[in-house]
PDB file of N, CA and C in Angstrom:
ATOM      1  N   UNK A   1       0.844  76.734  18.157  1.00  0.00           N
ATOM      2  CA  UNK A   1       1.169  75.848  17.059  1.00  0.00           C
ATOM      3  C   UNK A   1       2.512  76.241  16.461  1.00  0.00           C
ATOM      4  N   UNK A   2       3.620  75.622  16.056  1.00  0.00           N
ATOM      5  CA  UNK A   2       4.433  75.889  15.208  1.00  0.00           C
ATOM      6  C   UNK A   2       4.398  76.122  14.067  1.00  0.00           C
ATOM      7  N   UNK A   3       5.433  77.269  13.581  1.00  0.00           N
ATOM      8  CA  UNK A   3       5.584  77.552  12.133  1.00  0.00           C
ATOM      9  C   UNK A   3       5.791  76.107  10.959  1.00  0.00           C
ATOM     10  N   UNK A   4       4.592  76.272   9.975  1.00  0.00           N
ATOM     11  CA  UNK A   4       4.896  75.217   8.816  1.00  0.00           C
ATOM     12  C   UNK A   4       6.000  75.892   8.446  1.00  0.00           C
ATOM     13  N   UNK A   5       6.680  74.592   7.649  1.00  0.00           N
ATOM     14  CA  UNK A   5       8.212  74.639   7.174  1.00  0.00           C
ATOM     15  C   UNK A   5       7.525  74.101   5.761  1.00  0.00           C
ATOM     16  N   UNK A   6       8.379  74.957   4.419  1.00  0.00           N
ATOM     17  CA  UNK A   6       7.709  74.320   3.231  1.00  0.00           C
ATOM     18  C   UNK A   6       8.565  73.452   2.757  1.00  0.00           C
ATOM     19  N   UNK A   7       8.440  72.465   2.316  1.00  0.00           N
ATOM     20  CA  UNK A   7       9.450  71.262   1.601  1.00  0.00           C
ATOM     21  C   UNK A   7       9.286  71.231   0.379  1.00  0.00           C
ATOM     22  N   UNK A   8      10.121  71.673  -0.455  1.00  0.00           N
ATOM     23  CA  UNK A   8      10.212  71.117  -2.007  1.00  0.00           C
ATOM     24  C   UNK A   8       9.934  69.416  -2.276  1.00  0.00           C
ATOM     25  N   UNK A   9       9.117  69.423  -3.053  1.00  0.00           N
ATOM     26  CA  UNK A   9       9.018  67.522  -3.259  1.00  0.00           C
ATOM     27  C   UNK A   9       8.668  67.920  -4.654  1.00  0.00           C
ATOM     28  N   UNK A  10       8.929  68.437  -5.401  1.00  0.00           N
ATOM     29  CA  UNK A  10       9.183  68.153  -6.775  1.00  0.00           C
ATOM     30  C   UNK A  10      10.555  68.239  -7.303  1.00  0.00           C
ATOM     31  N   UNK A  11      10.995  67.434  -8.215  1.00  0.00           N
ATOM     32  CA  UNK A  11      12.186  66.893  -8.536  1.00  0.00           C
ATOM     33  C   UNK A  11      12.787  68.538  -9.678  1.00  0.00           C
ATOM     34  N   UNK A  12      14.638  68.597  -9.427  1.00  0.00           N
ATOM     35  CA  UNK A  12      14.676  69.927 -10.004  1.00  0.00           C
ATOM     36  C   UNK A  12      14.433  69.137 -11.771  1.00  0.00           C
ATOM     37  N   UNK A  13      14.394  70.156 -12.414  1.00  0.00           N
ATOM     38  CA  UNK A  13      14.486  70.313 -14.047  1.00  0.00           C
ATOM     39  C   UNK A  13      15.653  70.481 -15.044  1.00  0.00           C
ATOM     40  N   UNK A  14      16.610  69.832 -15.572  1.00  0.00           N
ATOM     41  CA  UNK A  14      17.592  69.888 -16.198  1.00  0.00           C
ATOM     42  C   UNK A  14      17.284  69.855 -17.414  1.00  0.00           C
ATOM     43  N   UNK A  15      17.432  71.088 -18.204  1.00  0.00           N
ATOM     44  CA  UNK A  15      16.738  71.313 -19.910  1.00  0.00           C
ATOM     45  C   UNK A  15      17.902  70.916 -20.445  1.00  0.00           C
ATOM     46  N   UNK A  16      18.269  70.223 -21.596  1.00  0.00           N
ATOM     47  CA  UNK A  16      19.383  70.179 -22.185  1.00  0.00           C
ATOM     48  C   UNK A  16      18.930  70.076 -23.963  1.00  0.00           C
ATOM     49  N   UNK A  17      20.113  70.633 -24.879  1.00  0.00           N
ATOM     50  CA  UNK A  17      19.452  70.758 -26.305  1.00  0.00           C
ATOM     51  C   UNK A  17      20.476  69.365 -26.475  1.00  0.00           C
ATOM     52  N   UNK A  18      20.151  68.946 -27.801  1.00  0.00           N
ATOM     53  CA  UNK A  18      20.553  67.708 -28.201  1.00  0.00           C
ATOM     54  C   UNK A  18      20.227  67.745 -29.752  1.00  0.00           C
ATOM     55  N   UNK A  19      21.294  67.623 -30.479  1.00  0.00           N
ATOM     56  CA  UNK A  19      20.978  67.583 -32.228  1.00  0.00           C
ATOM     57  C   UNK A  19      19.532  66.602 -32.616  1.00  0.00           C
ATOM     58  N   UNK A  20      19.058  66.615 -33.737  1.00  0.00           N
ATOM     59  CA  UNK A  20      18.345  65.899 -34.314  1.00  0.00           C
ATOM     60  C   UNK A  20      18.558  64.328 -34.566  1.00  0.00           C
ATOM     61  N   UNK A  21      19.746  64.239 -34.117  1.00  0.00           N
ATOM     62  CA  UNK A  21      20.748  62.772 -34.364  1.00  0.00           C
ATOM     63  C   UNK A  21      20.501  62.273 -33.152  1.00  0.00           C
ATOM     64  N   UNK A  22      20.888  62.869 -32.173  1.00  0.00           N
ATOM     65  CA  UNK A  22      20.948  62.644 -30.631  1.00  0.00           C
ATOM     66  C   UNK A  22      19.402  62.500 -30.299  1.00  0.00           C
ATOM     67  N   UNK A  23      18.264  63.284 -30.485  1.00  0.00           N
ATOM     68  CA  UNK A  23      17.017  63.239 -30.425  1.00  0.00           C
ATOM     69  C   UNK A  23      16.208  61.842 -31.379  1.00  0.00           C
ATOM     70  N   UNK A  24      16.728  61.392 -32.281  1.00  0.00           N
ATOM     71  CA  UNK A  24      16.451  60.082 -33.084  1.00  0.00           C
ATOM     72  C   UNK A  24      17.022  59.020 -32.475  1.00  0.00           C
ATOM     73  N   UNK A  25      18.048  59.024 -31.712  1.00  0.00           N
ATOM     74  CA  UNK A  25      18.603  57.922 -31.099  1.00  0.00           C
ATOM     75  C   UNK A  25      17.986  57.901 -29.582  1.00  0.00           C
ATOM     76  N   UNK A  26      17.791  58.797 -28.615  1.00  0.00           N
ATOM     77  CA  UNK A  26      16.782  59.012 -27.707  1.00  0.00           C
ATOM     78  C   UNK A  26      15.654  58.703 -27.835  1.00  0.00           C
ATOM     79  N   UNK A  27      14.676  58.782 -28.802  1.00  0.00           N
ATOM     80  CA  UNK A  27      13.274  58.283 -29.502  1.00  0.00           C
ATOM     81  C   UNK A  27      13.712  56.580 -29.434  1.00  0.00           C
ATOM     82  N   UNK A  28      14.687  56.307 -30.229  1.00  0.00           N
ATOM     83  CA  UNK A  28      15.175  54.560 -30.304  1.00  0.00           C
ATOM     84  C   UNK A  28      15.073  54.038 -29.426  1.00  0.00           C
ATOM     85  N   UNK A  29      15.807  54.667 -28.447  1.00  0.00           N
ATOM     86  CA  UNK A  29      16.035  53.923 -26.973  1.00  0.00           C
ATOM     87  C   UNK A  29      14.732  54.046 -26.435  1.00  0.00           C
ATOM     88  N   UNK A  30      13.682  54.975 -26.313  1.00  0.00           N
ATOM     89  CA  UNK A  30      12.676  55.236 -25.675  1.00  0.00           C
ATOM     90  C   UNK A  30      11.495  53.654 -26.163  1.00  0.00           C
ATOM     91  N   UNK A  31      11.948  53.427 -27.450  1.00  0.00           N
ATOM     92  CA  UNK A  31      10.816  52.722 -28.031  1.00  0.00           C
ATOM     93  C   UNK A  31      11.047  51.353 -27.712  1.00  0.00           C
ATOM     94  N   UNK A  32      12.783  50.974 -28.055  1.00  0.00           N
ATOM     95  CA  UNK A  32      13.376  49.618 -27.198  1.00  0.00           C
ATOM     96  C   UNK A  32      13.081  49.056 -26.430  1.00  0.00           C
ATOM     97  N   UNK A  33      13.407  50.200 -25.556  1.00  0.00           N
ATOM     98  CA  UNK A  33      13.347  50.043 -23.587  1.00  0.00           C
ATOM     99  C   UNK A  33      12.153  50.115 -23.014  1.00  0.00           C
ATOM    100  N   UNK A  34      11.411  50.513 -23.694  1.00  0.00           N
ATOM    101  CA  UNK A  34      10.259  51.372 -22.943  1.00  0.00           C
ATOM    102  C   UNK A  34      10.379  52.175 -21.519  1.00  0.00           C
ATOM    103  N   UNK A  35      10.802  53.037 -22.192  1.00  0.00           N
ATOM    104  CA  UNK A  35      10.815  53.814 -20.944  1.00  0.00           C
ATOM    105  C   UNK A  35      11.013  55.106 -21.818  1.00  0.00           C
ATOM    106  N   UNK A  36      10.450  56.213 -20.852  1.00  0.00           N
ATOM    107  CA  UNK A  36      10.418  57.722 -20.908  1.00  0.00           C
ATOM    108  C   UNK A  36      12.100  58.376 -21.490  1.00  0.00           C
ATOM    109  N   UNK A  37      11.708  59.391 -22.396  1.00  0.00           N
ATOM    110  CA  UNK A  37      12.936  60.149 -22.248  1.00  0.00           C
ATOM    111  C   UNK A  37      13.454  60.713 -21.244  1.00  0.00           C
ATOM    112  N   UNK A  38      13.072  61.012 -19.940  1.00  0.00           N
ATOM    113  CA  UNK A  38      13.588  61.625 -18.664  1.00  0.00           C
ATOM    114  C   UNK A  38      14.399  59.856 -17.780  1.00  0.00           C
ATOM    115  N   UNK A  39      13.466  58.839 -18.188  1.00  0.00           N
ATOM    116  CA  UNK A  39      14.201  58.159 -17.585  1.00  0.00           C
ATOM    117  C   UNK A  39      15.640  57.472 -18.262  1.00  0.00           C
ATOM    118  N   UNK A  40      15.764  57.448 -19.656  1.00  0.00           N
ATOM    119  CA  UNK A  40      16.629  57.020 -20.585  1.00  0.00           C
ATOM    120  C   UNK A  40      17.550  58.396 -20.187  1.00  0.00           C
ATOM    121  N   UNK A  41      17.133  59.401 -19.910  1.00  0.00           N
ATOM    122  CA  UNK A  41      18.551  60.300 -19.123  1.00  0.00           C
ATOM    123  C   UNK A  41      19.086  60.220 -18.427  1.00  0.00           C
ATOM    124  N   UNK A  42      18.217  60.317 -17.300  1.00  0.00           N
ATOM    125  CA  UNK A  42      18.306  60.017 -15.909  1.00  0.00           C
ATOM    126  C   UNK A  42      19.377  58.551 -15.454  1.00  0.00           C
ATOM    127  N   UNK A  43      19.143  57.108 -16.822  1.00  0.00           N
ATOM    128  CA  UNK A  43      20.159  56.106 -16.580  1.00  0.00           C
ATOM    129  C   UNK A  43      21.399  56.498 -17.342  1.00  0.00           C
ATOM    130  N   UNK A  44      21.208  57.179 -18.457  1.00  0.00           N
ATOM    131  CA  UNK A  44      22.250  57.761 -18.733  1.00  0.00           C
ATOM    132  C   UNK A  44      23.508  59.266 -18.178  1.00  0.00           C
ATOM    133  N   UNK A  45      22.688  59.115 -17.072  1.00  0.00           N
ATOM    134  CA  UNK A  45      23.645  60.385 -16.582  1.00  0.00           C
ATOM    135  C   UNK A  45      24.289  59.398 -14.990  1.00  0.00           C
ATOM    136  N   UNK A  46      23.490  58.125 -14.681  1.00  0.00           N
ATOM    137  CA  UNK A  46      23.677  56.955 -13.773  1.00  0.00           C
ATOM    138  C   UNK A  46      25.446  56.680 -14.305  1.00  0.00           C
ATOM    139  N   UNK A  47      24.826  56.036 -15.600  1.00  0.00           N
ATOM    140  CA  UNK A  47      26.136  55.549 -16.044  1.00  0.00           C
ATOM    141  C   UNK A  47      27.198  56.255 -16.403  1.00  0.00           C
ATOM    142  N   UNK A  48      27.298  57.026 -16.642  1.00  0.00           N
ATOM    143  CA  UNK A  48      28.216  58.751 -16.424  1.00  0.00           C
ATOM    144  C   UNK A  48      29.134  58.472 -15.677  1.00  0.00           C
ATOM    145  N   UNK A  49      28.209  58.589 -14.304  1.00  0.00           N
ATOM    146  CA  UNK A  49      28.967  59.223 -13.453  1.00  0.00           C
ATOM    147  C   UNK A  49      29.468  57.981 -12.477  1.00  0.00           C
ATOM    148  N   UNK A  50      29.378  56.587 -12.551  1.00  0.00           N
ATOM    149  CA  UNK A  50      29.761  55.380 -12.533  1.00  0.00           C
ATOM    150  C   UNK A  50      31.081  55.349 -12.962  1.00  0.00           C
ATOM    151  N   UNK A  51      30.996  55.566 -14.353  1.00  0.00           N
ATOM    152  CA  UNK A  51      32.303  55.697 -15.119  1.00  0.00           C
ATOM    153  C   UNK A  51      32.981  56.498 -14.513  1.00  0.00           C
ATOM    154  N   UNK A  52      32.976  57.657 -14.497  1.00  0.00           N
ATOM    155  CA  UNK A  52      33.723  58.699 -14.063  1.00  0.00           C
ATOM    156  C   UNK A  52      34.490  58.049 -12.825  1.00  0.00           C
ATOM    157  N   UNK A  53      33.295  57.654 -11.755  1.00  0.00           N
ATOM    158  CA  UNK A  53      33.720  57.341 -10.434  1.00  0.00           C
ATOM    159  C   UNK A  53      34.610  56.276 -10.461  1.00  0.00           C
ATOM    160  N   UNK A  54      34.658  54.938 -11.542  1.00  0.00           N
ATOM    161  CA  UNK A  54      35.770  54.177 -11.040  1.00  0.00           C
ATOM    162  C   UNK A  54      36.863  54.084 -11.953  1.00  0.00           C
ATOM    163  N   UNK A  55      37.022  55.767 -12.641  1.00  0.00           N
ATOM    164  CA  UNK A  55      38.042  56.146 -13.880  1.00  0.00           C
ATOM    165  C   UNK A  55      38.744  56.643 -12.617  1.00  0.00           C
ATOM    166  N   UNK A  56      38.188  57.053 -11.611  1.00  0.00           N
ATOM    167  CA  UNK A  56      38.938  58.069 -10.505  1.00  0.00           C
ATOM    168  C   UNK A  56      39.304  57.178  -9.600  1.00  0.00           C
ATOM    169  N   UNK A  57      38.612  55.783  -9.277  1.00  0.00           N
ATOM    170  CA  UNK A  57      39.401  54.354  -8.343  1.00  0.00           C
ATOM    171  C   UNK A  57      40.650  53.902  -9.058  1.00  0.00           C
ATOM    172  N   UNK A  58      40.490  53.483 -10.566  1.00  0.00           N
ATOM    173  CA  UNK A  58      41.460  53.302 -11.366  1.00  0.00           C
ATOM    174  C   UNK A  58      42.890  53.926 -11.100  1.00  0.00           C
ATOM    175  N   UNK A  59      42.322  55.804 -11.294  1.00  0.00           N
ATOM    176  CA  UNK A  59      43.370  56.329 -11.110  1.00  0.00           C
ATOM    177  C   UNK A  59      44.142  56.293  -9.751  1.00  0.00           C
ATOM    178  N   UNK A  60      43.132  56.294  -8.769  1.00  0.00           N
ATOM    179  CA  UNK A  60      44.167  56.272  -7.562  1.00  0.00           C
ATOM    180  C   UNK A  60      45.096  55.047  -7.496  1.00  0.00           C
ATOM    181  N   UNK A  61      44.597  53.907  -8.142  1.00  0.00           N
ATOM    182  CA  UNK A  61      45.054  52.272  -7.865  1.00  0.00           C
ATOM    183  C   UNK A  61      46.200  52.560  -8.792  1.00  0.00           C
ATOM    184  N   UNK A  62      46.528  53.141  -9.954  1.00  0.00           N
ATOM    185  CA  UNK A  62      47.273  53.190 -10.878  1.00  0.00           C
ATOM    186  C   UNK A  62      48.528  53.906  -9.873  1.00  0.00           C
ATOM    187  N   UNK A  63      47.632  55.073  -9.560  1.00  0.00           N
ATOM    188  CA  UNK A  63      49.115  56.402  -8.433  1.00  0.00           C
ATOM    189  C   UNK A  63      49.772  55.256  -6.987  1.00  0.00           C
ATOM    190  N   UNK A  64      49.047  54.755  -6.815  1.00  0.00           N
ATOM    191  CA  UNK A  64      49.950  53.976  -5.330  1.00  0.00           C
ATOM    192  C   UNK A  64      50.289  52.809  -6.153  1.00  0.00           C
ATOM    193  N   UNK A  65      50.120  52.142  -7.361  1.00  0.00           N
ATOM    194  CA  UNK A  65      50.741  50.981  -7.590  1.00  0.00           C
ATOM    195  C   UNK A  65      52.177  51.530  -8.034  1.00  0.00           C
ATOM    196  N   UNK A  66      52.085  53.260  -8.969  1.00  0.00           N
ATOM    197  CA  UNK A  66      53.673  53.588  -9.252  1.00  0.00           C
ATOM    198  C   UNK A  66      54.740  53.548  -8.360  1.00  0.00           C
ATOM    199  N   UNK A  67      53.993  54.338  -7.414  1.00  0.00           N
ATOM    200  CA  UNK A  67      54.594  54.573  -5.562  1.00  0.00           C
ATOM    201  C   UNK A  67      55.316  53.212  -5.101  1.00  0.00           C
ATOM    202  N   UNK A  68      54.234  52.402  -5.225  1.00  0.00           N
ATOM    203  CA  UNK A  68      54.502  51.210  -4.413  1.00  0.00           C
ATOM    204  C   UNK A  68      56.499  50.702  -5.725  1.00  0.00           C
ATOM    205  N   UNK A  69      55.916  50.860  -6.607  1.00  0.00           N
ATOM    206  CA  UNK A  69      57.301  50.087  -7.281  1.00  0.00           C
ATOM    207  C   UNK A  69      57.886  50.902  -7.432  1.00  0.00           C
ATOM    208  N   UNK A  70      58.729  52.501  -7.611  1.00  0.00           N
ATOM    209  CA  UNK A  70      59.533  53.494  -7.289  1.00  0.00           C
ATOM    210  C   UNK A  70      59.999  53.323  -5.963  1.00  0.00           C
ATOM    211  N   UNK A  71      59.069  52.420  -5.056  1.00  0.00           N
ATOM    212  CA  UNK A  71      59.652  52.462  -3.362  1.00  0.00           C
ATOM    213  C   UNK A  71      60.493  51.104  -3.541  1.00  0.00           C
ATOM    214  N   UNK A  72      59.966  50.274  -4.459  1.00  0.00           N
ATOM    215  CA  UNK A  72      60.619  48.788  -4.293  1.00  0.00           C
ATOM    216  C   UNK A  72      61.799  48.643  -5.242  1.00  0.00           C
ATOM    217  N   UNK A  73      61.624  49.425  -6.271  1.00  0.00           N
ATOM    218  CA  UNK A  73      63.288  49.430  -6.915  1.00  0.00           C
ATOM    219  C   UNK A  73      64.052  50.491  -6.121  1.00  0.00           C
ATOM    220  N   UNK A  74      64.083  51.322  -5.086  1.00  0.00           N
ATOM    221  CA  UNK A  74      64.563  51.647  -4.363  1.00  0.00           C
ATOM    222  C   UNK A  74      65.382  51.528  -3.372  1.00  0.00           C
ATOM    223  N   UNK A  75      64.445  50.416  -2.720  1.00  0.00           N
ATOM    224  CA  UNK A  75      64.857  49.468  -1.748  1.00  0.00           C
ATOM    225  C   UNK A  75      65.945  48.527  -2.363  1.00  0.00           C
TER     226      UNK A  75
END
């Protein structure tokens, strides 16, 4: 028989502290939305990193559009 291999299938744990302000507005959203505080994170760390990602498309589109017109008043 072959050696079992063990697989993690529980999801990791990210503890984070959050003021009393931040924890009242988390409760808000929880009661709104209905949905869990892990999942009101979980879309909020979605939309994060969304942002982030097309702050960094932006930026590249911004760096070759300079390129592109430094090459054309050049020309």
């Amino acid at each position: 028989m072959g050696k079992s291999v063990y697989v993690n299938t529980k999801p990791t744990v990210i503890s984070v502290r959050v003021t009393d302000e931040q924890m009242e507005e988390v409760k808000r959203l929880m009661e709104k939305m209905k949905m869990s505080a892990s999942d009101i994170m979980r879309e909020a760390f979605f939309q994060f990193a969304d942002k982030v990602e097309r702050a960094g498309r932006l930026d590249a589109i911004r760096t070759a559009a300079m390129k592109y017109g430094e090459a054309r008043r050049r020309a």
